[in-house]
Structures are given as C-alpha cells and as structure tokens.
Protein backbone atom coordinates (compact mmCIF):
# COMPACT_ATOMS: atom_id res chain seq x y z
CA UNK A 1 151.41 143.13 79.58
CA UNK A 2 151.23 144.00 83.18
CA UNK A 3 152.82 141.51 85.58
CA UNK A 4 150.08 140.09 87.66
CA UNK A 5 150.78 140.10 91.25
CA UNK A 6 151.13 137.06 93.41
CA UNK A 7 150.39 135.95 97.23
CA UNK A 8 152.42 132.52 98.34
CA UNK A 9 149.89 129.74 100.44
CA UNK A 10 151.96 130.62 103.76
CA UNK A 11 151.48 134.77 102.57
CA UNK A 12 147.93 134.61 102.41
CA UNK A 13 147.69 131.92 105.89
CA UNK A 14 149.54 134.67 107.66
CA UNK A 15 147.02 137.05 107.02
CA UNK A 16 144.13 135.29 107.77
CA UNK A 17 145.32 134.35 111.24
CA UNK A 18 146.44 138.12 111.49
CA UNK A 19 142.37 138.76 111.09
CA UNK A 20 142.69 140.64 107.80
CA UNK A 21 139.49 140.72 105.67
CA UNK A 22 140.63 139.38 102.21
CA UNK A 23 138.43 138.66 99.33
CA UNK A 24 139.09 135.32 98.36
CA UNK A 25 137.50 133.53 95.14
CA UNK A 26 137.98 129.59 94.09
CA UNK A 27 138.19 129.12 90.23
CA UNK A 28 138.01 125.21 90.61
CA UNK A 29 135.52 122.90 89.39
CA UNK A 30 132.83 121.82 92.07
CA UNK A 31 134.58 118.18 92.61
CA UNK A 32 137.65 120.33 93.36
CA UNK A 33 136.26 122.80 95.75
CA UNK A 34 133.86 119.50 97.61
CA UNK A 35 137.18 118.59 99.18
CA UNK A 36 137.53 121.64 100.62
CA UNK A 37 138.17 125.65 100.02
CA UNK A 38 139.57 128.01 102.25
CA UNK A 39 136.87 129.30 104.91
CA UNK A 40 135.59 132.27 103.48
CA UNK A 41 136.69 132.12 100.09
CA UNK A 42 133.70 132.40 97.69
CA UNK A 43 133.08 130.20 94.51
CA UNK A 44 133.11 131.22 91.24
CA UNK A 45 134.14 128.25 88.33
CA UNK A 46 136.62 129.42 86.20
CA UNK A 47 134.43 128.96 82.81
CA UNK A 48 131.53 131.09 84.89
CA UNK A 49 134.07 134.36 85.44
CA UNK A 50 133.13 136.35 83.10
CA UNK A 51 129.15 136.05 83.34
CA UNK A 52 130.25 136.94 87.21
CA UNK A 53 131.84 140.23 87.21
CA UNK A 54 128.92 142.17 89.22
CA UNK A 55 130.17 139.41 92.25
CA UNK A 56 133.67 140.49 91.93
CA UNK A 57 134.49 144.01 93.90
CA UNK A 58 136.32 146.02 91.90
CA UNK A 59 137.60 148.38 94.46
CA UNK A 60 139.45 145.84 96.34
CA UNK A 61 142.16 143.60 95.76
CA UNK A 62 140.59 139.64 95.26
CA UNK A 63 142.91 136.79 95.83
CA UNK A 64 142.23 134.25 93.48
CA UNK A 65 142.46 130.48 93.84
CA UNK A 66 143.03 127.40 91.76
CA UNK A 67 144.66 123.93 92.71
CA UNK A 68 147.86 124.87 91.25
CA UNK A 69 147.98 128.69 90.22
CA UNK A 70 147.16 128.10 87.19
CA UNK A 71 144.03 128.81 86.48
CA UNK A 72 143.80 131.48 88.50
CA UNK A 73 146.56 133.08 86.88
CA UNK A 74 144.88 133.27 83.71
CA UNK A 75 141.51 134.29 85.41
CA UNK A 76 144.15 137.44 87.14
CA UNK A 77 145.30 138.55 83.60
CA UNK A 78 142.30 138.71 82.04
CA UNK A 79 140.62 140.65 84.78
CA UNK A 80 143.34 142.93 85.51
CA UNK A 81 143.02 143.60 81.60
CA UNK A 82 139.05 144.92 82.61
CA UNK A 83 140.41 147.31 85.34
CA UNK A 84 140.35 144.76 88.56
CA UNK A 85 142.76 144.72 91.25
CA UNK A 86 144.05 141.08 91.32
CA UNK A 87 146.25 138.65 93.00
CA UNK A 88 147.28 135.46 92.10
CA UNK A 89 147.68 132.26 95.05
CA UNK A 90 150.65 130.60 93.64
CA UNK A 91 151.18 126.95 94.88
CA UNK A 92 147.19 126.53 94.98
CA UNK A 93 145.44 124.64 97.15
CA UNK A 94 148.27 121.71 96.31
CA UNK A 95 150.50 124.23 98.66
CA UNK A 96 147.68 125.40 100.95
CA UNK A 97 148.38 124.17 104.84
CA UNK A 98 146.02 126.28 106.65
CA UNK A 99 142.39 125.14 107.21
CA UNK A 100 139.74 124.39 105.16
CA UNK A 101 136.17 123.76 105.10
CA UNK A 102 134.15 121.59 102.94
CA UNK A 103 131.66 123.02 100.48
CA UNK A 104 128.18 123.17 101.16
C-alpha cells in the first residue's frame, strides 16, 4: 500500500497566502461545512466521492479535507488506488487557523 501523502493546516495556510492555486475538496457532511470551509475549497460529501470522480482533476494534486483527517484519509487511499494524485490535510479543520467562509 502506497503511503498517502500529507499537507499540515499551517502547510497548506502558507500556500494560500503565497497565492498558489491548490485544488481543495471538503469531505464533510453539509452541517460540517455550514460553519465554514476554506475559501475556495469545493464540496464533495464523503459518501458522494465516488459518483464524483469526473469533478476531481486527475492531473493535479487535490488536497483533501475532513474535520479531523480522517475521513479524508480514507477518501486519499482509495483514490490514489484509481490513479489520482492526492494529499491528505492532517489536523482538519479542528487544526485549521486561516480563514474561512461560510457555505452558501
């Protein structure tokens, strides 16, 4: 089994305010993500992954995001099983100081 690869919360806050374009995609459920996701990120449910692959670019590397890592570990391994490049936010949005924007 491949070891996924991970971003820390203050990794991936660097970036952002460093400009970079990063794909970003929330696993959590929509109560989770009403309380706030980080701008930009999009959302995809966890359960609704795999009838979402045609959203997910599979020629870049997509961050994903959970409230503790969790989740969006498992969502890493069983897309980098199906050929996708893959990170995983450890800490989740638990960790996450940078900004965030509510849900519309």
């Amino acid at each position: 089994m491949n070891e996924i690869k991970e971003i820390t919360t203050a990794e991936l806050q660097k970036k952002l305010e460093a400009g970079e374009k990063l794909e970003l995609i929330d696993v959590r459920e929509n109560e989770e993500v009403a309380e706030g996701m980080i701008p930009n990120a999009k959302h995809i449910r966890m359960g609704d992954i795999p009838d979402n692959l045609e959203a997910i670019d599979k020629e870049k590397e997509v961050i994903f995001i959970c409230r503790s890592g969790g989740r969006s570990g498992n969502v890493c391994a069983y897309l980098q099983d199906q050929g996708y490049k893959v990170r995983n936010m450890v800490g989740g949005m638990l960790e996450w100081e940078g900004q965030t924007e509510a849900k519309k």
